[in-house]
Protein backbone atom coordinates (compact mmCIF):
# COMPACT_ATOMS: atom_id res chain seq x y z
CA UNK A 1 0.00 0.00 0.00
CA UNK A 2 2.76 2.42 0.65
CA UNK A 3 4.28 1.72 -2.72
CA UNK A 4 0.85 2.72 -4.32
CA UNK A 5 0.92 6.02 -2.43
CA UNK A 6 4.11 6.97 -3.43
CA UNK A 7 3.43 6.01 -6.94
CA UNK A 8 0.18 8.61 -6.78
CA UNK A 9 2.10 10.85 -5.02
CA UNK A 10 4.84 10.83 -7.51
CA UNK A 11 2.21 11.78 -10.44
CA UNK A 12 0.61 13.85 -8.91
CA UNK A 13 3.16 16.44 -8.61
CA UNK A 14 4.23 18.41 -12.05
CA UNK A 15 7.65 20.59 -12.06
CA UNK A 16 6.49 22.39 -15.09
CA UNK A 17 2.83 23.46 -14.65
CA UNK A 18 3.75 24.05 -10.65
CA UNK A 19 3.36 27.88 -9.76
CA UNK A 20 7.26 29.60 -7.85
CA UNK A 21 7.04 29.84 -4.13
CA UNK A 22 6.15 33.04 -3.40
CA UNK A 23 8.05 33.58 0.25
CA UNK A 24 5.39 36.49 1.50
CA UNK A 25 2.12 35.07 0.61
CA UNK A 26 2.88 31.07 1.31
CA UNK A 27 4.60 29.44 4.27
CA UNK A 28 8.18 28.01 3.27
CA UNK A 29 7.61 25.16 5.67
CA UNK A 30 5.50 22.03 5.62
CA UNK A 31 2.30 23.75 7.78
CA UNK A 32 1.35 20.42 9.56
CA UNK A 33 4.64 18.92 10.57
CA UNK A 34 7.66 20.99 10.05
CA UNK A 35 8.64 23.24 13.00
CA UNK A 36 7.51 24.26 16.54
CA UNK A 37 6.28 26.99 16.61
CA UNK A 38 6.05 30.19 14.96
CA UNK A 39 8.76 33.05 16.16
CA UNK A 40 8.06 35.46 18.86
CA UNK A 41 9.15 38.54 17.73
CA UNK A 42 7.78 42.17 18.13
CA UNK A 43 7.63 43.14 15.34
CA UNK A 44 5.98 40.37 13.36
CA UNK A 45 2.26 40.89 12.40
CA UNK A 46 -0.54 38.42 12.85
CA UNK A 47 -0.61 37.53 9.79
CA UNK A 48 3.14 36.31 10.06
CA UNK A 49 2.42 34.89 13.27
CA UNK A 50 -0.39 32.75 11.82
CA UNK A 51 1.22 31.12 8.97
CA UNK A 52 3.28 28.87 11.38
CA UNK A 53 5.06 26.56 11.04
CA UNK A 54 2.80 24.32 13.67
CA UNK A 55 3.42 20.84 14.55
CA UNK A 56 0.96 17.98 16.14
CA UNK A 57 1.75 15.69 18.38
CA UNK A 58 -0.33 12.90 17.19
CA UNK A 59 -1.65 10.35 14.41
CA UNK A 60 -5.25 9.60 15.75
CA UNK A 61 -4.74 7.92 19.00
CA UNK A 62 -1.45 7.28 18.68
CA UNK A 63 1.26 10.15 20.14
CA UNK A 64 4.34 10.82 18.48
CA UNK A 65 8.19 11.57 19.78
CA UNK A 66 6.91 15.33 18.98
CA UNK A 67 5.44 18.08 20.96
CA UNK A 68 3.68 21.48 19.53
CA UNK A 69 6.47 23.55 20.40
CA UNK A 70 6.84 26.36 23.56
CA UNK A 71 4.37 28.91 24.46
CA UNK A 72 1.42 26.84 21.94
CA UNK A 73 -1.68 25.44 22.57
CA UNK A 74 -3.74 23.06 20.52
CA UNK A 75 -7.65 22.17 20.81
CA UNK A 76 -8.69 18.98 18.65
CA UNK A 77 -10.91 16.44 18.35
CA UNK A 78 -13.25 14.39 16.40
CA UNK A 79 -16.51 12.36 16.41
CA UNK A 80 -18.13 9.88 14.59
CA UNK A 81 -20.64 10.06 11.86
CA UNK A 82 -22.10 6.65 12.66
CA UNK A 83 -21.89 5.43 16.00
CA UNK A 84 -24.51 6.95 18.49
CA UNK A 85 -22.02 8.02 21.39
CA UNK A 86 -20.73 11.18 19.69
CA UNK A 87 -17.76 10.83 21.91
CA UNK A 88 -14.09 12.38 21.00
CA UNK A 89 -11.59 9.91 19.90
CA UNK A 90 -8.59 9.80 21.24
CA UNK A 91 -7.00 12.88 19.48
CA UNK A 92 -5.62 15.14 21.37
CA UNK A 93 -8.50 17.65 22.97
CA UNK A 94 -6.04 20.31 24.79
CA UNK A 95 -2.39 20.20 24.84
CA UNK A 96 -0.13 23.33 26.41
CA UNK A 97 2.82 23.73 25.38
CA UNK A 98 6.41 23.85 27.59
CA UNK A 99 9.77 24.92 25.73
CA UNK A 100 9.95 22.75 22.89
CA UNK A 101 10.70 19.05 25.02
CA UNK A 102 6.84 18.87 26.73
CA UNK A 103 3.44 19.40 26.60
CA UNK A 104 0.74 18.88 29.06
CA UNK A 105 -2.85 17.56 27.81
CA UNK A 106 -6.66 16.45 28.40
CA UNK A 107 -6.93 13.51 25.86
CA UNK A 108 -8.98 10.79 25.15
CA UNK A 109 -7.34 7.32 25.15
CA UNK A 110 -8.44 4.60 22.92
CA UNK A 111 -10.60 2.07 24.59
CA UNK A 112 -13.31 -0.67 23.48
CA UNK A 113 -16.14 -0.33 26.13
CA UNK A 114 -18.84 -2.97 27.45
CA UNK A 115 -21.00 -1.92 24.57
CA UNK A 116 -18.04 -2.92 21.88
CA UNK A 117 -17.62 0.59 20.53
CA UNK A 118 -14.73 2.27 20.46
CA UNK A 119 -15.70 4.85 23.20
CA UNK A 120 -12.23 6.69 24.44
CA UNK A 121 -11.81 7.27 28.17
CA UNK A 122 -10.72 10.45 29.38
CA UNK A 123 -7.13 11.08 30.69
CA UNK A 124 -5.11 13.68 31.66
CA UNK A 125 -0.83 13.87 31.83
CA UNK A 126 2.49 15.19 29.87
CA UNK A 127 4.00 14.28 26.94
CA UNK A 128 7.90 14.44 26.58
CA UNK A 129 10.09 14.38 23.18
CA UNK A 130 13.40 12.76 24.90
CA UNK A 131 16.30 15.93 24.39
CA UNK A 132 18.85 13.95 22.08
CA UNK A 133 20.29 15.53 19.16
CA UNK A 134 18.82 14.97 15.58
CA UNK A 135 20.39 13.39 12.86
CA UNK A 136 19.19 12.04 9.26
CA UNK A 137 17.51 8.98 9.04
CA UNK A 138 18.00 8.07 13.03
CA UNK A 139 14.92 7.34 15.34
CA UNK A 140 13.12 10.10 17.70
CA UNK A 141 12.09 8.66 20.76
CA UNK A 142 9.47 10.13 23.25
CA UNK A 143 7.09 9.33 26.26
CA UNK A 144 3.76 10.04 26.74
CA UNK A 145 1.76 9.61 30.07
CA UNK A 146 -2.08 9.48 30.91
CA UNK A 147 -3.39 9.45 34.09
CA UNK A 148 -7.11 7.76 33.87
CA UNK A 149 -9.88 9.85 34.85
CA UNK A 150 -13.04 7.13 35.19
CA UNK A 151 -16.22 7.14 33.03
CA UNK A 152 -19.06 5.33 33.92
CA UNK A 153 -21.97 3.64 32.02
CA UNK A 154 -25.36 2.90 33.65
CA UNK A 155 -27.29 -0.14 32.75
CA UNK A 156 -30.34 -0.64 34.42
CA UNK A 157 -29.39 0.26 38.19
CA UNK A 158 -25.59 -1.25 37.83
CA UNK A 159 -22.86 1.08 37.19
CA UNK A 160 -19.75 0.30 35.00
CA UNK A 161 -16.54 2.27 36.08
CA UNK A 162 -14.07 2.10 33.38
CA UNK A 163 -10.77 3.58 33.47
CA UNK A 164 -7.46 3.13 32.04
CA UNK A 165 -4.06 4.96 32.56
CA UNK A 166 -1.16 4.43 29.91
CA UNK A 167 2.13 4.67 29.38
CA UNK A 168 3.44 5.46 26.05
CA UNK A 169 7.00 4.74 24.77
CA UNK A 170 7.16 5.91 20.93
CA UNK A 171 9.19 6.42 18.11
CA UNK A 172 9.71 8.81 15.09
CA UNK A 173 11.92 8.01 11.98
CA UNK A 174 12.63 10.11 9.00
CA UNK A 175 14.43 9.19 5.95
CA UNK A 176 16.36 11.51 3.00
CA UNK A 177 15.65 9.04 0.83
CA UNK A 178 12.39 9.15 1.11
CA UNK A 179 11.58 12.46 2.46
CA UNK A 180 8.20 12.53 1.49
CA UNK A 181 7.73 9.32 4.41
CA UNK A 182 7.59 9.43 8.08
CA UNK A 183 7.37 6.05 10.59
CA UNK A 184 5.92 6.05 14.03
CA UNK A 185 5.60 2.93 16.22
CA UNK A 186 6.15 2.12 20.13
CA UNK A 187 4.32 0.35 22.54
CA UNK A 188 1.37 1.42 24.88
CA UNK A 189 1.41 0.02 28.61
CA UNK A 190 -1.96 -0.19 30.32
CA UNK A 191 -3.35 -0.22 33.50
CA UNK A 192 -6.91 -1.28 32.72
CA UNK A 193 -9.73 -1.10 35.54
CA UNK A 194 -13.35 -2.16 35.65
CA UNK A 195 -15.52 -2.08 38.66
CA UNK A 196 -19.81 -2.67 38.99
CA UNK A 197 -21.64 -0.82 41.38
CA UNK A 198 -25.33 -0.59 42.27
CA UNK A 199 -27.75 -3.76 41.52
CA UNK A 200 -24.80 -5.92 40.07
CA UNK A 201 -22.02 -4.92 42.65
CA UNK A 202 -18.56 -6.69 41.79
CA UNK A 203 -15.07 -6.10 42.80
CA UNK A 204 -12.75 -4.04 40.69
CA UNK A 205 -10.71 -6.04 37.99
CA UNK A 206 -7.56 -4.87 36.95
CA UNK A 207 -5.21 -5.93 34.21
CA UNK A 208 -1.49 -4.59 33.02
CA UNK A 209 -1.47 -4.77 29.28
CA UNK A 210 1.80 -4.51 26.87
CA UNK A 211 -0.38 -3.04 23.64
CA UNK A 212 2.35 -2.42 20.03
CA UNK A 213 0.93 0.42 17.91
CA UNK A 214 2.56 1.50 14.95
CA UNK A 215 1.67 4.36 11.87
CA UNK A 216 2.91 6.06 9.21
CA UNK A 217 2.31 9.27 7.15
CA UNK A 218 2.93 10.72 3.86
CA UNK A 219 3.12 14.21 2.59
CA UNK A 220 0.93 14.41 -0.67
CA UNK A 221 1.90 18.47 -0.94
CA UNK A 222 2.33 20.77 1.25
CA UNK A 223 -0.66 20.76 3.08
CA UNK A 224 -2.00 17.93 2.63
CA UNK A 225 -0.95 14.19 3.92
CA UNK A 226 -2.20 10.07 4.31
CA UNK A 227 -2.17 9.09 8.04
CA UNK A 228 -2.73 5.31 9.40
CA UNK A 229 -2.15 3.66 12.30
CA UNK A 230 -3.18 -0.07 13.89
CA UNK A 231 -3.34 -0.90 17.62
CA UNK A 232 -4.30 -2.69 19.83
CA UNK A 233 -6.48 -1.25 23.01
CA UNK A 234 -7.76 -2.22 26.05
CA UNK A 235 -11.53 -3.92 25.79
CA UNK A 236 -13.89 -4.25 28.65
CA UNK A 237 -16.31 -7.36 28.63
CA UNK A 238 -19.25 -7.74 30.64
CA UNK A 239 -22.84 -8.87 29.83
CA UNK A 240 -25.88 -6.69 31.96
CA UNK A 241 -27.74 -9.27 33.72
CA UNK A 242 -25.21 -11.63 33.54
CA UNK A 243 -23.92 -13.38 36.84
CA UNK A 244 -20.03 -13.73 35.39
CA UNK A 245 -17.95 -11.36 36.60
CA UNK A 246 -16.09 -9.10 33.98
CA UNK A 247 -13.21 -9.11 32.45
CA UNK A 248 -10.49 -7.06 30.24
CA UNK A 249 -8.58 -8.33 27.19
CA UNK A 250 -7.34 -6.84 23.76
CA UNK A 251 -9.41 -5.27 20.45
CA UNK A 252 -7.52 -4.39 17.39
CA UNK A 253 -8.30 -0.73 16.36
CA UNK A 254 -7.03 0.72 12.56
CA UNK A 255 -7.73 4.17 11.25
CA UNK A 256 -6.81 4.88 7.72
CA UNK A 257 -7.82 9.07 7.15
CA UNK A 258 -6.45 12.15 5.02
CA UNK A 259 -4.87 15.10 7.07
CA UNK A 260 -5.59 18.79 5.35
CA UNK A 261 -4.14 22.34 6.34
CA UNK A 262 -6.72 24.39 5.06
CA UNK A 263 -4.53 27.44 7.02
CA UNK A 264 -1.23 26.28 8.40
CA UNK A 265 -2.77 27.00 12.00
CA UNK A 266 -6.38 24.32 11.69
CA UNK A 267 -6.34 20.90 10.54
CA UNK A 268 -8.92 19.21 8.87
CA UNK A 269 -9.10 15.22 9.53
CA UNK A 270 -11.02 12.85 7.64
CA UNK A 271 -10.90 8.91 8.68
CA UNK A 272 -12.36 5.59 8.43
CA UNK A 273 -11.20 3.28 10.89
CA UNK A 274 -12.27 -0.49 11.85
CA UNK A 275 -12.06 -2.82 15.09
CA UNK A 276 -11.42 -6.29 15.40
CA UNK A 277 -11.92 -8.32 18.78
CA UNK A 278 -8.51 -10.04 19.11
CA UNK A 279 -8.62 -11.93 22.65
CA UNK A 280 -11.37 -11.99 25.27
CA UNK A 281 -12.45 -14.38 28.12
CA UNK A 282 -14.74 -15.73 25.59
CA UNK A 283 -13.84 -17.74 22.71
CA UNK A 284 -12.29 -16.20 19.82
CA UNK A 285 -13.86 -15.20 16.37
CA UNK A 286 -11.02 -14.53 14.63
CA UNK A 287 -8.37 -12.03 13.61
CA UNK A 288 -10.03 -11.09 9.87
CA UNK A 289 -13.86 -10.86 11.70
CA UNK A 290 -14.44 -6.73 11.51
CA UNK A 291 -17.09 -5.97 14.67
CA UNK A 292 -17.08 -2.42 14.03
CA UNK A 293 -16.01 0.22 11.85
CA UNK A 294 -16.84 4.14 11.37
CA UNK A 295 -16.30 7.25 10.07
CA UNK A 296 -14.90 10.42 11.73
CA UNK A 297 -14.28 14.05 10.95
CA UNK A 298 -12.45 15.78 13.53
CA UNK A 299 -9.60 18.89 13.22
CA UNK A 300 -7.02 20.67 15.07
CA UNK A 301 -6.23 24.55 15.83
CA UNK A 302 -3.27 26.12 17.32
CA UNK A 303 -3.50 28.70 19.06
CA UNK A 304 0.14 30.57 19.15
CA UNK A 305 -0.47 32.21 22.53
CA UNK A 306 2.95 33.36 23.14
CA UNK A 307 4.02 35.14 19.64
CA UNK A 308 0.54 36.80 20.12
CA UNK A 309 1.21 37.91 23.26
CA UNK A 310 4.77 39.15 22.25
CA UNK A 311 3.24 41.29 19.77
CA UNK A 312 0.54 42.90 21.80
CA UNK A 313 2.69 43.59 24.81
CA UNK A 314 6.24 42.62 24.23
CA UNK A 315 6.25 39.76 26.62
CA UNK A 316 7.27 36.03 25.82
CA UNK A 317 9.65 37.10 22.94
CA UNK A 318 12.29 35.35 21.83
């Protein structure tokens, strides 16, 4: 599949009929990924200030070894156009920005819940891009931590607490080669929790779960790049009105979506992801059976607090 991209990719772009840069009215730098941050300087105008560069932080669910740069913030999220819970994904709904090595953030983690929909829980921590030096085609590494906040579910009069808090370890690699091309992958740790209260009371269940995620993305133009990723995510089982008591295994989410800066400071995201039900305490149905799928729209703006704030009163400059 990534051959066939690069082969549309490659035709798509035509050095004759392609307009000259023009360095005032067009960013020189890749507006979704390419940079941390716009400069703070007095005397820059908004309009300077707002054509970046900006940087995310994330595929879909999955973080990446970057952060969106000092003195930034970022709002996103998205929601699905066909299951009923209208609940945010796991993008990224508020992240702060701290020097150029962390962020702090509200996000959503990825999670299957009792119902079998992919129905994030919320979760709030730092993410940290690990201060080594850069060099061509060598790895990126950086950590990501959520602290669980629970949700609950009623059915009937019994309450399901859900909650999960993660540990991510990821990686970012880059080639000159193949410029146009950029790898993520890691592994998520996971402290999964389910507890019942009310009419079905049951004592909490807990589970530690190693969970591999891995994506990729791939600059079309400019402004304008493929993103997928595949992991797998914690998934809460338990039946209402049923007397066994319940349990946490592993579902298989994928997300396959175009990324689009229609400004260099808001994202547009357009997905289609599936799930697949991997392990569970009861018996399996198979790696290729699909149990649910969607489609999501979602975006991201960044908000460059301190070069706005540099201009207006001359404080956060560089």
């Amino acid at each position: 599949m990534l051959a066939a991209l690069a082969l549309t990719r490659a035709a798509a772009a035509d050095p004759i009929a392609a307009p000259a840069a023009d360095p005032i009215a067009a960013p020189a730098a890749d507006p979704i990924e390419e940079g941390a941050g716009p400069a703070r300087k007095a005397d820059h105008t908004t309009t300077q200030i707002m054509r970046g560069p900006f940087q995310t932080s994330r595929l879909f669910a999955m973080p990446t070894a970057d952060v969106i740069g000092a003195y930034m913030l970022s709002i996103s999220g998205d929601g699905s156009l066909l299951q009923e819970t209208g609940l945010l994904t796991s993008a990224g709904v508020l992240a702060l920005g701290f020097g150029d090595l962390a962020q702090l953030e509200y996000r959503h983690s990825a999670a299957i819940s009792v119902t079998g929909v992919n129905a994030p829980l919320p979760g709030v921590g730092v993410q940290v891009k690990i201060p080594i030096p850069e060099y061509p085609n060598v790895p990126v590494f950086g950590v990501a931590f959520r602290l669980g906040v629970p949700r609950t579910e009623v059915f009937g009069g019994t309450d399901v607490i859900e909650q999960v808090t993660d540990l991510y370890i990821v990686g970012r690699w880059r080639f000159t080669a193949f410029d146009w091309l950029t790898l993520h992958g890691g592994t998520r740790i996971s402290s999964a929790k389910i507890t019942l209260t009310g009419a079905q009371e049951a004592s909490p269940v807990k589970k530690t779960l190693y969970l591999p995620t891995a994506g990729y993305d791939i600059r079309m133009n400019p402004s304008a790049r493929i993103v997928g990723e595949i992991a797998l995510a914690p998934q809460f089982h338990w039946t209402p009105g049923s007397e066994l008591v319940p349990t946490i295994g592993y579902g298989l989410l994928g997300r396959l979506g175009m990324r689009w800066a229609i400004i260099p400071s808001v994202i547009i995201d357009g997905s289609i992801g599936y799930q697949l039900e991997v392990a569970n305490a009861a018996p399996a149905t198979g790696p290729d059976a699909v149990v649910q799928w969607d489609i999501r729209l979602g975006a991201e703006v960044f908000v460059p607090w301190g070069a706005l704030a540099c201009r207006a009163a001359g404080v956060f400059c560089d």
